[in-house]
PDB file of N, CA and C in Angstrom:
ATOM      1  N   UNK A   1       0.824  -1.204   0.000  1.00  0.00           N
ATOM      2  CA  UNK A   1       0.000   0.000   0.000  1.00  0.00           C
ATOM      3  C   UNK A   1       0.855   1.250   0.000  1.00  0.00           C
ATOM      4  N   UNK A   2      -0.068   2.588  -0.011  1.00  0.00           N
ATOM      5  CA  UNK A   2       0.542   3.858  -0.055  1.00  0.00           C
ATOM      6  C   UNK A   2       1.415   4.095   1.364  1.00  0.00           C
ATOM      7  N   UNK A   3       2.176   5.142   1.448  1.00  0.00           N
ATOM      8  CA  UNK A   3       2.730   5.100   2.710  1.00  0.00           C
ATOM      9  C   UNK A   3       2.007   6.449   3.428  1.00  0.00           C
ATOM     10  N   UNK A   4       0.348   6.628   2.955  1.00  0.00           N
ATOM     11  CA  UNK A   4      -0.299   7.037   3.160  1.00  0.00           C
ATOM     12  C   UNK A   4      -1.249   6.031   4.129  1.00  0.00           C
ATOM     13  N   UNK A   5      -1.332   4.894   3.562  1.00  0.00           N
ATOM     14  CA  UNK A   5      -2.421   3.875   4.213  1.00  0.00           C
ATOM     15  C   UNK A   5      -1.295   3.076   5.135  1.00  0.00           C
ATOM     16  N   UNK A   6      -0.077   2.865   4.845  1.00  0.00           N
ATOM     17  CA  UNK A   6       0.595   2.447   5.911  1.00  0.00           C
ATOM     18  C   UNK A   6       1.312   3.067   7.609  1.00  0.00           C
ATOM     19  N   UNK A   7       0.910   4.592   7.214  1.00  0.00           N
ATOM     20  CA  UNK A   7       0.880   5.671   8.371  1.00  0.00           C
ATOM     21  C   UNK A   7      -0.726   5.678   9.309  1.00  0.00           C
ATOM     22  N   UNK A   8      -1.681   4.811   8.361  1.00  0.00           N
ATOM     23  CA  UNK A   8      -3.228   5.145   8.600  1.00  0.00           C
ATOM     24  C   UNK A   8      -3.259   3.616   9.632  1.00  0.00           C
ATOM     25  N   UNK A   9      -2.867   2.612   9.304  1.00  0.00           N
ATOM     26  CA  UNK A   9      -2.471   0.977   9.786  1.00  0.00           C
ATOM     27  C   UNK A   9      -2.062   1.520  11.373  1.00  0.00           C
ATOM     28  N   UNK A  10      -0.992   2.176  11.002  1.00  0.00           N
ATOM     29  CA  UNK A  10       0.261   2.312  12.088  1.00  0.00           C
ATOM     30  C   UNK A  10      -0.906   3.404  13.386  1.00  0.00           C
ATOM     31  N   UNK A  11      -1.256   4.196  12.769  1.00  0.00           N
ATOM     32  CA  UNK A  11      -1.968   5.406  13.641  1.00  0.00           C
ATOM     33  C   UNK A  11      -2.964   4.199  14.091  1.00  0.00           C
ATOM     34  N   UNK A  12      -4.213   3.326  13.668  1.00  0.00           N
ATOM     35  CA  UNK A  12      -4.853   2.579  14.219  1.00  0.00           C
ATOM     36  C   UNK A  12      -4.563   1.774  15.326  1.00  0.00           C
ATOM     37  N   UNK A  13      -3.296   1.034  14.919  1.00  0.00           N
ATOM     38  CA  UNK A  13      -2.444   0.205  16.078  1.00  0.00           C
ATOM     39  C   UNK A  13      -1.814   0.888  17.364  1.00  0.00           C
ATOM     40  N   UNK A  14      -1.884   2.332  17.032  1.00  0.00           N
ATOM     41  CA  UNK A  14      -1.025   2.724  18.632  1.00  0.00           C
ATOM     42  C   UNK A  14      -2.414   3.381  18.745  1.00  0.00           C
ATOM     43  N   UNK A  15      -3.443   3.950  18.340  1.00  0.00           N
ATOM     44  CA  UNK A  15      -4.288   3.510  19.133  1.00  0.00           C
ATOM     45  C   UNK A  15      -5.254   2.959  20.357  1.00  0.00           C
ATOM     46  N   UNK A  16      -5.176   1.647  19.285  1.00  0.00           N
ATOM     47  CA  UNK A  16      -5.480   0.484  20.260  1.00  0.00           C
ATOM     48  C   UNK A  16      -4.610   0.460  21.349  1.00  0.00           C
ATOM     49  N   UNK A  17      -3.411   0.425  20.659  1.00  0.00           N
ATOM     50  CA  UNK A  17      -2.596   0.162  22.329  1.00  0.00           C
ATOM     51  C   UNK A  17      -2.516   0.933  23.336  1.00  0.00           C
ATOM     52  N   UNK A  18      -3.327   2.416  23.025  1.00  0.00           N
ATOM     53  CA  UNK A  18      -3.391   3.708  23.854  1.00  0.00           C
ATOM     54  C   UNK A  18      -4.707   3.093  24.894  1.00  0.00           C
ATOM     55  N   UNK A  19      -6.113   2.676  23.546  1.00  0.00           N
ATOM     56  CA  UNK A  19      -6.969   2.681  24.470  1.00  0.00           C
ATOM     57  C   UNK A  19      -6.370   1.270  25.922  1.00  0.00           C
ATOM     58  N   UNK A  20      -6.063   0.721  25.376  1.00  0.00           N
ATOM     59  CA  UNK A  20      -5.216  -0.539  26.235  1.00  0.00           C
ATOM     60  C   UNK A  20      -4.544  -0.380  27.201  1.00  0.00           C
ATOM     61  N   UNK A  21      -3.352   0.805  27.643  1.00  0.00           N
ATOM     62  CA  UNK A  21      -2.916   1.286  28.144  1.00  0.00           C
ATOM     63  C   UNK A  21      -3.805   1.773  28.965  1.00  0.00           C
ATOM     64  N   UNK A  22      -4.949   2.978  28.807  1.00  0.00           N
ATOM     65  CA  UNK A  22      -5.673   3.817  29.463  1.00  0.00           C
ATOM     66  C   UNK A  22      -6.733   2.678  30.251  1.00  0.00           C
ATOM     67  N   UNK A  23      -7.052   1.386  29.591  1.00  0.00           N
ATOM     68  CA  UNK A  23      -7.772   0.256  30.391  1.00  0.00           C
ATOM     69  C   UNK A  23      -6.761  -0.136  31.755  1.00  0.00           C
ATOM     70  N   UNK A  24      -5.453  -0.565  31.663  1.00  0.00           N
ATOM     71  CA  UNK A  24      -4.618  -0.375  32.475  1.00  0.00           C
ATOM     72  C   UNK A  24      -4.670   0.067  33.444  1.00  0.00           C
ATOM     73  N   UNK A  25      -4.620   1.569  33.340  1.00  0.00           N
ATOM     74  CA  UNK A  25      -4.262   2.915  34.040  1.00  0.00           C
ATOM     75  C   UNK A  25      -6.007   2.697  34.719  1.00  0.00           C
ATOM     76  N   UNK A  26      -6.758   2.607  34.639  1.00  0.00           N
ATOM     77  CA  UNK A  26      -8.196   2.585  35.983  1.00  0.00           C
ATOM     78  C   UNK A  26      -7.930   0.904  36.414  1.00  0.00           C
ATOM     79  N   UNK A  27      -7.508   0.087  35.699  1.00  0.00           N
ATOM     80  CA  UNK A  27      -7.389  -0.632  36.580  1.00  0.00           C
ATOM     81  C   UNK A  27      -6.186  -0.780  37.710  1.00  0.00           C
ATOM     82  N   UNK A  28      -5.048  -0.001  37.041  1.00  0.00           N
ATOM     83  CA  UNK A  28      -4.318   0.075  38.569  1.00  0.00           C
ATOM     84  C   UNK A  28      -4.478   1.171  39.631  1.00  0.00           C
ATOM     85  N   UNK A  29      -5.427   2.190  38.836  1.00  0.00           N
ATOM     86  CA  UNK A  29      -6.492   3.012  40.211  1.00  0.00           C
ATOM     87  C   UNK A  29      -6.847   2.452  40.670  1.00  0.00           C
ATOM     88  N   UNK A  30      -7.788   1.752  40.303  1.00  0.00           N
ATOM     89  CA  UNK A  30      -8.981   0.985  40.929  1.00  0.00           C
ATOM     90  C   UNK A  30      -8.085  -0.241  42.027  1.00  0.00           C
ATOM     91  N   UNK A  31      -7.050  -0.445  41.338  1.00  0.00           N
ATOM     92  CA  UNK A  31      -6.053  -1.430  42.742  1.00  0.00           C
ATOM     93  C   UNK A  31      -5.534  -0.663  43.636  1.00  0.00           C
ATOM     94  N   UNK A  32      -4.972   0.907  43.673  1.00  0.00           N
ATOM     95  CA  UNK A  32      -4.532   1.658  44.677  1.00  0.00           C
ATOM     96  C   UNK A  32      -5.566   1.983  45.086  1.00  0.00           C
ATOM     97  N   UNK A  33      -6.775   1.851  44.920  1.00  0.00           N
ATOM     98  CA  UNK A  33      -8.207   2.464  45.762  1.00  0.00           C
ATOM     99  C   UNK A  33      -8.644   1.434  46.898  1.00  0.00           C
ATOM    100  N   UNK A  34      -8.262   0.120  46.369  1.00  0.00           N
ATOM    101  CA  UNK A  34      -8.146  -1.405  47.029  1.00  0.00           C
ATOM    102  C   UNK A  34      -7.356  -0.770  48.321  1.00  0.00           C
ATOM    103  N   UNK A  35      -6.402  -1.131  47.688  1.00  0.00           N
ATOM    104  CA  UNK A  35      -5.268  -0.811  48.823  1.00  0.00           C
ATOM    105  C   UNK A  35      -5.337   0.111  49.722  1.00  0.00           C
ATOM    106  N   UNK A  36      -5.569   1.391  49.654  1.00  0.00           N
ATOM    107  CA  UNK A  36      -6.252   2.494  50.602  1.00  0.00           C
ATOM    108  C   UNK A  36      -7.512   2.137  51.528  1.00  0.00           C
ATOM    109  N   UNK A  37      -8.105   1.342  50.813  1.00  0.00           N
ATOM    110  CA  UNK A  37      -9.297   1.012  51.445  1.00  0.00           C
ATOM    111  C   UNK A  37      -8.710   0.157  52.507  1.00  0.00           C
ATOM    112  N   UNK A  38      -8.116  -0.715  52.266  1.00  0.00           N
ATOM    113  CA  UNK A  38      -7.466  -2.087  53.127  1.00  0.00           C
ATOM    114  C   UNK A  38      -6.503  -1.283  54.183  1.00  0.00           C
ATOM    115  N   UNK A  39      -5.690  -0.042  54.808  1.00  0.00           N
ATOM    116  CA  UNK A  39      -4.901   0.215  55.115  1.00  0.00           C
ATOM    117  C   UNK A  39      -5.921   0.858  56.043  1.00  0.00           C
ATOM    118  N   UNK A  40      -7.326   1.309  55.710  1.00  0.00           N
ATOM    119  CA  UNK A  40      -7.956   2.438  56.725  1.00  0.00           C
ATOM    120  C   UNK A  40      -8.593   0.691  57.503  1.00  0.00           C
ATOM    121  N   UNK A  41      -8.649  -0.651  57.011  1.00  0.00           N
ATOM    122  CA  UNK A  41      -8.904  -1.199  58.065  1.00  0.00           C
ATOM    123  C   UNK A  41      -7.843  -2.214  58.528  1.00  0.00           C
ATOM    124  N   UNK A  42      -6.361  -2.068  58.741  1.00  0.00           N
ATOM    125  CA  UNK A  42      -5.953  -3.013  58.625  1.00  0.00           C
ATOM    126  C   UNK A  42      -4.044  -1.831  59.165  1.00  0.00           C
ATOM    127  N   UNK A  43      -4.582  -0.966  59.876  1.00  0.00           N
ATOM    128  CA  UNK A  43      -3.948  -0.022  60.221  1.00  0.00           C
ATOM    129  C   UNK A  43      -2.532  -0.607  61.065  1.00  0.00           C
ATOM    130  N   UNK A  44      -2.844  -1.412  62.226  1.00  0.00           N
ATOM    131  CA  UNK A  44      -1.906  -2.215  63.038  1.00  0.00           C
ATOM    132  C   UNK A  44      -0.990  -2.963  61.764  1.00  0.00           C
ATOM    133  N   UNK A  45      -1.061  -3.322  60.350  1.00  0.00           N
ATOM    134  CA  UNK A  45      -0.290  -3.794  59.596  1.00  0.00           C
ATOM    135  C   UNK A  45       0.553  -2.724  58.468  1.00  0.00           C
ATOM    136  N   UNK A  46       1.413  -3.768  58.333  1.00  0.00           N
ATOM    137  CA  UNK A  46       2.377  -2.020  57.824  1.00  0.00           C
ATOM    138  C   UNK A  46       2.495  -2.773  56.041  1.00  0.00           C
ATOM    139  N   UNK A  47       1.974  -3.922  55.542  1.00  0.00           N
ATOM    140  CA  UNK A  47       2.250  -4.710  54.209  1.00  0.00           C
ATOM    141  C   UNK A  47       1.325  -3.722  53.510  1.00  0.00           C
ATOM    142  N   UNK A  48       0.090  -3.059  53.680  1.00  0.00           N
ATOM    143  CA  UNK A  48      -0.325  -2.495  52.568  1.00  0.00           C
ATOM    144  C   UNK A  48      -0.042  -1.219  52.470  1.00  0.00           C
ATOM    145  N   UNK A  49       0.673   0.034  53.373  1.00  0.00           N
ATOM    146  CA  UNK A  49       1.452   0.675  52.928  1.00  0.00           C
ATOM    147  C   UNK A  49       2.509   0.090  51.569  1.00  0.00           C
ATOM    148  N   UNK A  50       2.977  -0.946  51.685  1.00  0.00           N
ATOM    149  CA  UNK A  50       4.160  -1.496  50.761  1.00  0.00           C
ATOM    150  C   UNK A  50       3.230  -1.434  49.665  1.00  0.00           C
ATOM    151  N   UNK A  51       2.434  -2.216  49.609  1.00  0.00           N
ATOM    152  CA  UNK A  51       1.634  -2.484  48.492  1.00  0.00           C
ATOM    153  C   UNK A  51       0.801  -1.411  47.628  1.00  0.00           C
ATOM    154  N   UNK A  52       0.658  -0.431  48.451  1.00  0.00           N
ATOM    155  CA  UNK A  52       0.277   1.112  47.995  1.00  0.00           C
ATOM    156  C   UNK A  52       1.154   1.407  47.251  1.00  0.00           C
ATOM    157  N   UNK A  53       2.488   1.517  47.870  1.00  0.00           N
ATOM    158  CA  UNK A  53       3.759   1.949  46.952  1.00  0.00           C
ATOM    159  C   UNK A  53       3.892   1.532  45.610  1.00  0.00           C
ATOM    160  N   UNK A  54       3.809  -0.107  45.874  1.00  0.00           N
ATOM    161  CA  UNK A  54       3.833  -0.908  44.518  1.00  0.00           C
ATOM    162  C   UNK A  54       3.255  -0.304  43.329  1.00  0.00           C
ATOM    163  N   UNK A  55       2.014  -0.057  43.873  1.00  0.00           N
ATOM    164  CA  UNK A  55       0.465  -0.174  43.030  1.00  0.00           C
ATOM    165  C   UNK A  55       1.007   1.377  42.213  1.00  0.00           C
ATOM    166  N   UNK A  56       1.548   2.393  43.395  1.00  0.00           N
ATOM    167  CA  UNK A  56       1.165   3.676  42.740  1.00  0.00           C
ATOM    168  C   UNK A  56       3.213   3.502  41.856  1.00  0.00           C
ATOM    169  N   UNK A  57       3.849   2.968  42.075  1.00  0.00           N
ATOM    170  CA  UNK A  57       5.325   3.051  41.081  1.00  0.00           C
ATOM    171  C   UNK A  57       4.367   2.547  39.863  1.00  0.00           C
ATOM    172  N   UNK A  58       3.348   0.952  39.592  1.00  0.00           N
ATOM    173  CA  UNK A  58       3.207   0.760  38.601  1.00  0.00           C
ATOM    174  C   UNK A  58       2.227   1.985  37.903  1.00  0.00           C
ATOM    175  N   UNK A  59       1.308   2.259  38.819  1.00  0.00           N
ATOM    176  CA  UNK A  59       0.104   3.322  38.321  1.00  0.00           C
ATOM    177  C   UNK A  59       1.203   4.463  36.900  1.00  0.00           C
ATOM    178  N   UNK A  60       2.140   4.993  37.971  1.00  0.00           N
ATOM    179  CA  UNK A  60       2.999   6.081  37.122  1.00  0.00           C
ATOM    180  C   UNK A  60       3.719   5.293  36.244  1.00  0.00           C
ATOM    181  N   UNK A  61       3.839   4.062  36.014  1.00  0.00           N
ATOM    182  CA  UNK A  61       4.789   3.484  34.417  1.00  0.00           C
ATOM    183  C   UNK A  61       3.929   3.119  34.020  1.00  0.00           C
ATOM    184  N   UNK A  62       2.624   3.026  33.973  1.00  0.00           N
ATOM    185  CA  UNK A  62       1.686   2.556  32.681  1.00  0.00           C
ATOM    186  C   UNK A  62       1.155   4.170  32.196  1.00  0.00           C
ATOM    187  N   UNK A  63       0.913   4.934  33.208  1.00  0.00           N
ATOM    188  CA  UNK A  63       0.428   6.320  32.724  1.00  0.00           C
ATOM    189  C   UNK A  63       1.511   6.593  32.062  1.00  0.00           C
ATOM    190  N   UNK A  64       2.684   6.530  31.979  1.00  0.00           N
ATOM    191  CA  UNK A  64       3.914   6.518  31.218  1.00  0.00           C
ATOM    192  C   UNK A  64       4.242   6.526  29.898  1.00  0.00           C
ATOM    193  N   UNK A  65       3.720   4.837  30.028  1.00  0.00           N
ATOM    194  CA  UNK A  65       3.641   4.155  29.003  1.00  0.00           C
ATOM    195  C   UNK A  65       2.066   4.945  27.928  1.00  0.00           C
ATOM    196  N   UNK A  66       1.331   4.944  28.748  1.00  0.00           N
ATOM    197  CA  UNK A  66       0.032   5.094  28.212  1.00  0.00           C
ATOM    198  C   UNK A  66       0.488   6.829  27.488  1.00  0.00           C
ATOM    199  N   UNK A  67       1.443   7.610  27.704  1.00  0.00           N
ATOM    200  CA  UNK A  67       1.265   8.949  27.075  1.00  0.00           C
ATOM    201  C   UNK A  67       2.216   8.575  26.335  1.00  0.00           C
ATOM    202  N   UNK A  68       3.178   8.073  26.527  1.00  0.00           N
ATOM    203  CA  UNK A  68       3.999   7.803  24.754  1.00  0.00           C
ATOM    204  C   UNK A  68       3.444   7.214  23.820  1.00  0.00           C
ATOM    205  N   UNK A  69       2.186   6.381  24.371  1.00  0.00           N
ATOM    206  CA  UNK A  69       1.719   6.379  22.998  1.00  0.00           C
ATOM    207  C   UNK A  69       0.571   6.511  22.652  1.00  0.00           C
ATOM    208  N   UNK A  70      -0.365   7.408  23.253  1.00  0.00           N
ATOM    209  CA  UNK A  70      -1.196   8.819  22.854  1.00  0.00           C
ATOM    210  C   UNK A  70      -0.241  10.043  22.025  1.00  0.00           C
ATOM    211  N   UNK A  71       1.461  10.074  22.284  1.00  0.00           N
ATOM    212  CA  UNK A  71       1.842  10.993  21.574  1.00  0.00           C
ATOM    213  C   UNK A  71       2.043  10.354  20.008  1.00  0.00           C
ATOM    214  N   UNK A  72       2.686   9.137  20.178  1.00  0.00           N
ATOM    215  CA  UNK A  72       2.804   8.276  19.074  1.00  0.00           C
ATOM    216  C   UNK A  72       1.637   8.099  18.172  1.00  0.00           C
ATOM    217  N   UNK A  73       0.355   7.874  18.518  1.00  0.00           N
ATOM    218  CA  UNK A  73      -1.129   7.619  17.703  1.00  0.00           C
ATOM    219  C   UNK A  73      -1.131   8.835  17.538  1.00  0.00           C
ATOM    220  N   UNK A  74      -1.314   9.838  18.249  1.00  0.00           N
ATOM    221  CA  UNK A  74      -1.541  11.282  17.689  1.00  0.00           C
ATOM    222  C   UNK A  74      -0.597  12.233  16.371  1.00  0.00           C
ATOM    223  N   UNK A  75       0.604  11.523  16.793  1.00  0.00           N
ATOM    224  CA  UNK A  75       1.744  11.986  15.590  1.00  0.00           C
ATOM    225  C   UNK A  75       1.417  10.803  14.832  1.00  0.00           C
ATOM    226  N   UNK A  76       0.876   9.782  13.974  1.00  0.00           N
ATOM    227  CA  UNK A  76       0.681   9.347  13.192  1.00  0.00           C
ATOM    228  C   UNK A  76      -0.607   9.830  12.570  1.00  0.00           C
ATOM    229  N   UNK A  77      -1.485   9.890  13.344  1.00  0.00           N
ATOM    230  CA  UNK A  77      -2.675  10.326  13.267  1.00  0.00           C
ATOM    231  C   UNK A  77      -2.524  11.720  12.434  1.00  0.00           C
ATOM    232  N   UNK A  78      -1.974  12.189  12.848  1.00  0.00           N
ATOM    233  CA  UNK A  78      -1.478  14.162  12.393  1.00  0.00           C
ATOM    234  C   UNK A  78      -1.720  13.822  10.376  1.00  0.00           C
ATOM    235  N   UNK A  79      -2.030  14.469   9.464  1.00  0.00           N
ATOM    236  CA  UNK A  79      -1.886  14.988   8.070  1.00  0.00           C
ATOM    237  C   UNK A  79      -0.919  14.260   7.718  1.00  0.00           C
ATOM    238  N   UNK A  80      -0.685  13.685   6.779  1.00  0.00           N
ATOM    239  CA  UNK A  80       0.282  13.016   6.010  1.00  0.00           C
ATOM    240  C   UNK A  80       0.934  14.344   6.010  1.00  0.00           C
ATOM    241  N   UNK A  81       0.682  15.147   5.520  1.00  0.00           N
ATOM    242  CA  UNK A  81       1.575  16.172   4.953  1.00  0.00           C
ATOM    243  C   UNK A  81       2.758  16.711   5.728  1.00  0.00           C
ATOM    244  N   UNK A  82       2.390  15.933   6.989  1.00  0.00           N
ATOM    245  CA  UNK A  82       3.391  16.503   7.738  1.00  0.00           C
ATOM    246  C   UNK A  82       4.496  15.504   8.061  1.00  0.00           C
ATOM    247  N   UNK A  83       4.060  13.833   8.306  1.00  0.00           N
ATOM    248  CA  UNK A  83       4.804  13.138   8.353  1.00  0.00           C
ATOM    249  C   UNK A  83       4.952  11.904   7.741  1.00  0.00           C
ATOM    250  N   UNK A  84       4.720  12.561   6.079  1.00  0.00           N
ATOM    251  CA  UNK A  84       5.266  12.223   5.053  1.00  0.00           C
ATOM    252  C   UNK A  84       5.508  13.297   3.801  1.00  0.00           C
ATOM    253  N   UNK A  85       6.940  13.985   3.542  1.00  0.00           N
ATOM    254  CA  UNK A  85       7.354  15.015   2.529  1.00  0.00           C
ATOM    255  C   UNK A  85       5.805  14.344   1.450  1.00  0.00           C
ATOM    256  N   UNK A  86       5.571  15.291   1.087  1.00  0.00           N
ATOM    257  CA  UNK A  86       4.818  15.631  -0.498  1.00  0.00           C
ATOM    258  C   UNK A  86       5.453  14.609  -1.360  1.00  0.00           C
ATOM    259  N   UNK A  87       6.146  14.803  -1.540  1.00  0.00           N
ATOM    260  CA  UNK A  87       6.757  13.945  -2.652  1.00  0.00           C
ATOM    261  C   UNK A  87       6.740  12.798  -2.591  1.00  0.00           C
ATOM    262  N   UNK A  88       6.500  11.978  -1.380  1.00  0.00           N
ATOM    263  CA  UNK A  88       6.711  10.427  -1.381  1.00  0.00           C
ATOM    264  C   UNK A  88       5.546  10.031  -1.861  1.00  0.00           C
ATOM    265  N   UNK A  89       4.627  10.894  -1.388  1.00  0.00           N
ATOM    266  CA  UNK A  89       3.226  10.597  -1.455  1.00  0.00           C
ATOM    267  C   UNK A  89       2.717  10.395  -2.883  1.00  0.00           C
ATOM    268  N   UNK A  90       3.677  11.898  -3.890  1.00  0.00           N
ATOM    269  CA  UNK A  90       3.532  11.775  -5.112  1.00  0.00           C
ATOM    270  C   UNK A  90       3.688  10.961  -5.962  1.00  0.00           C
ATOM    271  N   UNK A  91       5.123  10.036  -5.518  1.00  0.00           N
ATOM    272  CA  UNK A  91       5.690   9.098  -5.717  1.00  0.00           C
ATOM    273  C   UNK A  91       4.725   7.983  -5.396  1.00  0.00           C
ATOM    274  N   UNK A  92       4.276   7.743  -4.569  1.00  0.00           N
ATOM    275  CA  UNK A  92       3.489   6.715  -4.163  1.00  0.00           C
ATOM    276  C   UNK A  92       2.604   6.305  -5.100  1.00  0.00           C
ATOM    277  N   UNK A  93       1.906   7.730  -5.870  1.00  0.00           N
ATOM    278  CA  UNK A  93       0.546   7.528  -6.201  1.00  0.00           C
ATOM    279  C   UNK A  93       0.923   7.446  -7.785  1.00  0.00           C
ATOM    280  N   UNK A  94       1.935   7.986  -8.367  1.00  0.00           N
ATOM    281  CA  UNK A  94       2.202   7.840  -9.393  1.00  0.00           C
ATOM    282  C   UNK A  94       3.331   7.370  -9.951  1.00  0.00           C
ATOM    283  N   UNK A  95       3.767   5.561 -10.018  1.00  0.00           N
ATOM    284  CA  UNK A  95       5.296   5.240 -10.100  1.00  0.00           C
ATOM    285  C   UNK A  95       6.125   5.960 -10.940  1.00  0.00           C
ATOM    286  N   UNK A  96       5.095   6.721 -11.763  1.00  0.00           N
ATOM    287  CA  UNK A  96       6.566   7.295 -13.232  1.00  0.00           C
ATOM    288  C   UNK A  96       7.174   8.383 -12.936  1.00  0.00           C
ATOM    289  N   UNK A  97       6.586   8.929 -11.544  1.00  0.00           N
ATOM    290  CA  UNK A  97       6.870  10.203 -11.009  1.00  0.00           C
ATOM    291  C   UNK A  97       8.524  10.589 -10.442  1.00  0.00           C
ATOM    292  N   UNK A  98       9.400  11.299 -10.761  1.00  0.00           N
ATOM    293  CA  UNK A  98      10.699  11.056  -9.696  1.00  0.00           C
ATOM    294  C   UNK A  98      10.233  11.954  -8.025  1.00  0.00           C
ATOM    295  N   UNK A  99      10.375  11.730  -7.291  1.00  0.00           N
ATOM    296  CA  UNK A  99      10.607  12.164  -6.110  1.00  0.00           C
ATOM    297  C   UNK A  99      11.311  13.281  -6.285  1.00  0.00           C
ATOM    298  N   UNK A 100      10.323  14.384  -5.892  1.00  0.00           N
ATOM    299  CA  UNK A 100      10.731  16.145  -6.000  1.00  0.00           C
ATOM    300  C   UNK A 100      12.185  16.447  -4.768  1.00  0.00           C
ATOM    301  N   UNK A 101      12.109  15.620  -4.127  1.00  0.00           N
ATOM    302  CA  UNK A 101      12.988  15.760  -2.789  1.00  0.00           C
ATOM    303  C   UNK A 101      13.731  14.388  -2.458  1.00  0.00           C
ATOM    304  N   UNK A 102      14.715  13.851  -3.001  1.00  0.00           N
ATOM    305  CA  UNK A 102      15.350  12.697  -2.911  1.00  0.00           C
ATOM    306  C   UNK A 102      15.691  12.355  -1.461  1.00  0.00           C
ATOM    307  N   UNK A 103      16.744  13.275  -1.224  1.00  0.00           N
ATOM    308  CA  UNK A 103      16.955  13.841   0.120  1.00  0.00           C
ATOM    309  C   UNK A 103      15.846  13.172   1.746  1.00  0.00           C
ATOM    310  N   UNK A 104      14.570  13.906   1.160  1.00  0.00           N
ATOM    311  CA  UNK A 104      14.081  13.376   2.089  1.00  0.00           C
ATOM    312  C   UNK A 104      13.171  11.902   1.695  1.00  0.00           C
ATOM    313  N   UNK A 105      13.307  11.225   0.700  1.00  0.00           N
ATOM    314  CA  UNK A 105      12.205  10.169   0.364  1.00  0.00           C
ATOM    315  C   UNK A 105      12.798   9.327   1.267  1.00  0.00           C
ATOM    316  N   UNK A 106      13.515   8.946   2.008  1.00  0.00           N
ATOM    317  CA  UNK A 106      14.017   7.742   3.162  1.00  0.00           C
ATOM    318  C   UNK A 106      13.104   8.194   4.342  1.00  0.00           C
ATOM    319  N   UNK A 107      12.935   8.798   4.628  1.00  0.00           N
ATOM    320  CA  UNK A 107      11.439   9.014   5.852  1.00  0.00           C
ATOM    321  C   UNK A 107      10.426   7.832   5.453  1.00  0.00           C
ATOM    322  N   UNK A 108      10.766   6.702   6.177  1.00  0.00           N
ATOM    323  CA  UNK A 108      10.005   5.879   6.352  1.00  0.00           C
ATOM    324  C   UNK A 108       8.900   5.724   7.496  1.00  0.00           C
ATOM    325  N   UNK A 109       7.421   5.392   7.511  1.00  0.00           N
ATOM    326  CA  UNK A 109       6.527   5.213   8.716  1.00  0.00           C
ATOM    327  C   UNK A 109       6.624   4.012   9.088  1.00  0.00           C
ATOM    328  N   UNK A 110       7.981   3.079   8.747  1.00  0.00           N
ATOM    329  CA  UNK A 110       7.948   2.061  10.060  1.00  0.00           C
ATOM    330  C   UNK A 110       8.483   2.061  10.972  1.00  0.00           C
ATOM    331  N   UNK A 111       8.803   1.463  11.952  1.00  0.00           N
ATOM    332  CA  UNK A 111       9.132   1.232  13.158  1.00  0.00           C
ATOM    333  C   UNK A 111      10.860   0.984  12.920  1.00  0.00           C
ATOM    334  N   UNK A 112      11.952   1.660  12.696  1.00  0.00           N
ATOM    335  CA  UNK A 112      12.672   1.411  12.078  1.00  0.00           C
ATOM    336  C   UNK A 112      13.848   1.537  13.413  1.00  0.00           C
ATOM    337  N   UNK A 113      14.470   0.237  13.915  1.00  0.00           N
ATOM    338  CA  UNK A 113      14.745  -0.046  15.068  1.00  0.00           C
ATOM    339  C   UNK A 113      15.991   0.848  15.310  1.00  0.00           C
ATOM    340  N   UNK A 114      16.712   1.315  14.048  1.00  0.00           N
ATOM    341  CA  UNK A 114      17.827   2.280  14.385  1.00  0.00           C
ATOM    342  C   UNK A 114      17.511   3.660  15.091  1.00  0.00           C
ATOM    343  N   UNK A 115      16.301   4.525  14.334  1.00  0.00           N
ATOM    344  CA  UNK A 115      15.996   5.405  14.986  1.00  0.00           C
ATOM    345  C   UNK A 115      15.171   5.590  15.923  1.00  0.00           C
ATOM    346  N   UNK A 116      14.696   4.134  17.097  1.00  0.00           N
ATOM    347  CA  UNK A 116      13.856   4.276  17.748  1.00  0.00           C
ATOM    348  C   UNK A 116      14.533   3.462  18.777  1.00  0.00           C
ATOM    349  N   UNK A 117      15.889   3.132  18.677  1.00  0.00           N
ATOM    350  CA  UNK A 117      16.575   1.982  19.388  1.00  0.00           C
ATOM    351  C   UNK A 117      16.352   2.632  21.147  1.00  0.00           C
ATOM    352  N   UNK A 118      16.725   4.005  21.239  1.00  0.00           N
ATOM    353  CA  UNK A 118      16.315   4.775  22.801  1.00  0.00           C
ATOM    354  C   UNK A 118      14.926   4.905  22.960  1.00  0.00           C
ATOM    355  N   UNK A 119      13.926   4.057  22.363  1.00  0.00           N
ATOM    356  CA  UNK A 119      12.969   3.986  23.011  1.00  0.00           C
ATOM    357  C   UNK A 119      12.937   2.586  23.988  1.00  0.00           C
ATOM    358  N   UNK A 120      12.954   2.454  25.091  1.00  0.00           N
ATOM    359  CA  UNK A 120      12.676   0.928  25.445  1.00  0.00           C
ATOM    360  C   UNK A 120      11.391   0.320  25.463  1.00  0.00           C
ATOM    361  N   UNK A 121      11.667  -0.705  25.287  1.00  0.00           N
ATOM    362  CA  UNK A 121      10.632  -2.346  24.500  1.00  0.00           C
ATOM    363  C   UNK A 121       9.885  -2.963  25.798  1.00  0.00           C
ATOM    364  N   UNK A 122       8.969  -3.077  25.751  1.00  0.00           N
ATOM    365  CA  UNK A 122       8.050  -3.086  26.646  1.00  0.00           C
ATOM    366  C   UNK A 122       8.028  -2.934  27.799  1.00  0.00           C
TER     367      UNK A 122
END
């Protein structure tokens, strides 16, 4: 396909994994709400303080997780025009066409592990 419909694929999939993330994120509220609850009866014990802690380190790495890739779906999501030069697009749609901007036709929308290697993997 175009690397119009393969930016459209890609924006769908982070997405999903946003709304997925954000399913996450109330359910590890909804476990630090547990835990609070359990600590106002269970005061003489000092394990669900710990477990509060737990709950709220993971709460903040999925909300984490969950906004890199609301930024990620949203920057795919954004106008081709912006993150894909004109020209590829032109190129895309018409093979006999040369690419107005050579320079930039290597802007690829995949996941291209060199320039994303400082992101870490799950």
């Amino acid at each position: 396909g175009s690397a119009y419909e393969v930016a459209g694929k890609k924006a769908n999939q982070s997405r999903e994994e946003a709304d997925r993330l954000r399913i996450e994120v109330e359910q590890a509220r909804a476990a630090a709400t547990n835990v609070q609850a359990d600590q106002a009866t269970e005061v003489e014990q000092e394990e669900p303080w710990l477990r509060l802690e737990r709950v709220q380190v993971e709460l903040e790495r999925v909300q984490e997780a969950a906004r890199a890739h609301q930024e990620r779906a949203d920057e795919l999501a954004e106008p081709a025009s912006r993150s894909v030069p004109a020209c590829v697009i032109v190129f895309n749609l018409d093979s006999s066409a040369q690419p107005a901007c050579e320079e930039e036709s290597s802007i690829v929308l995949n996941d291209d592990p060199d320039s994303e290697a400082e992101e870490e993997s799950g």
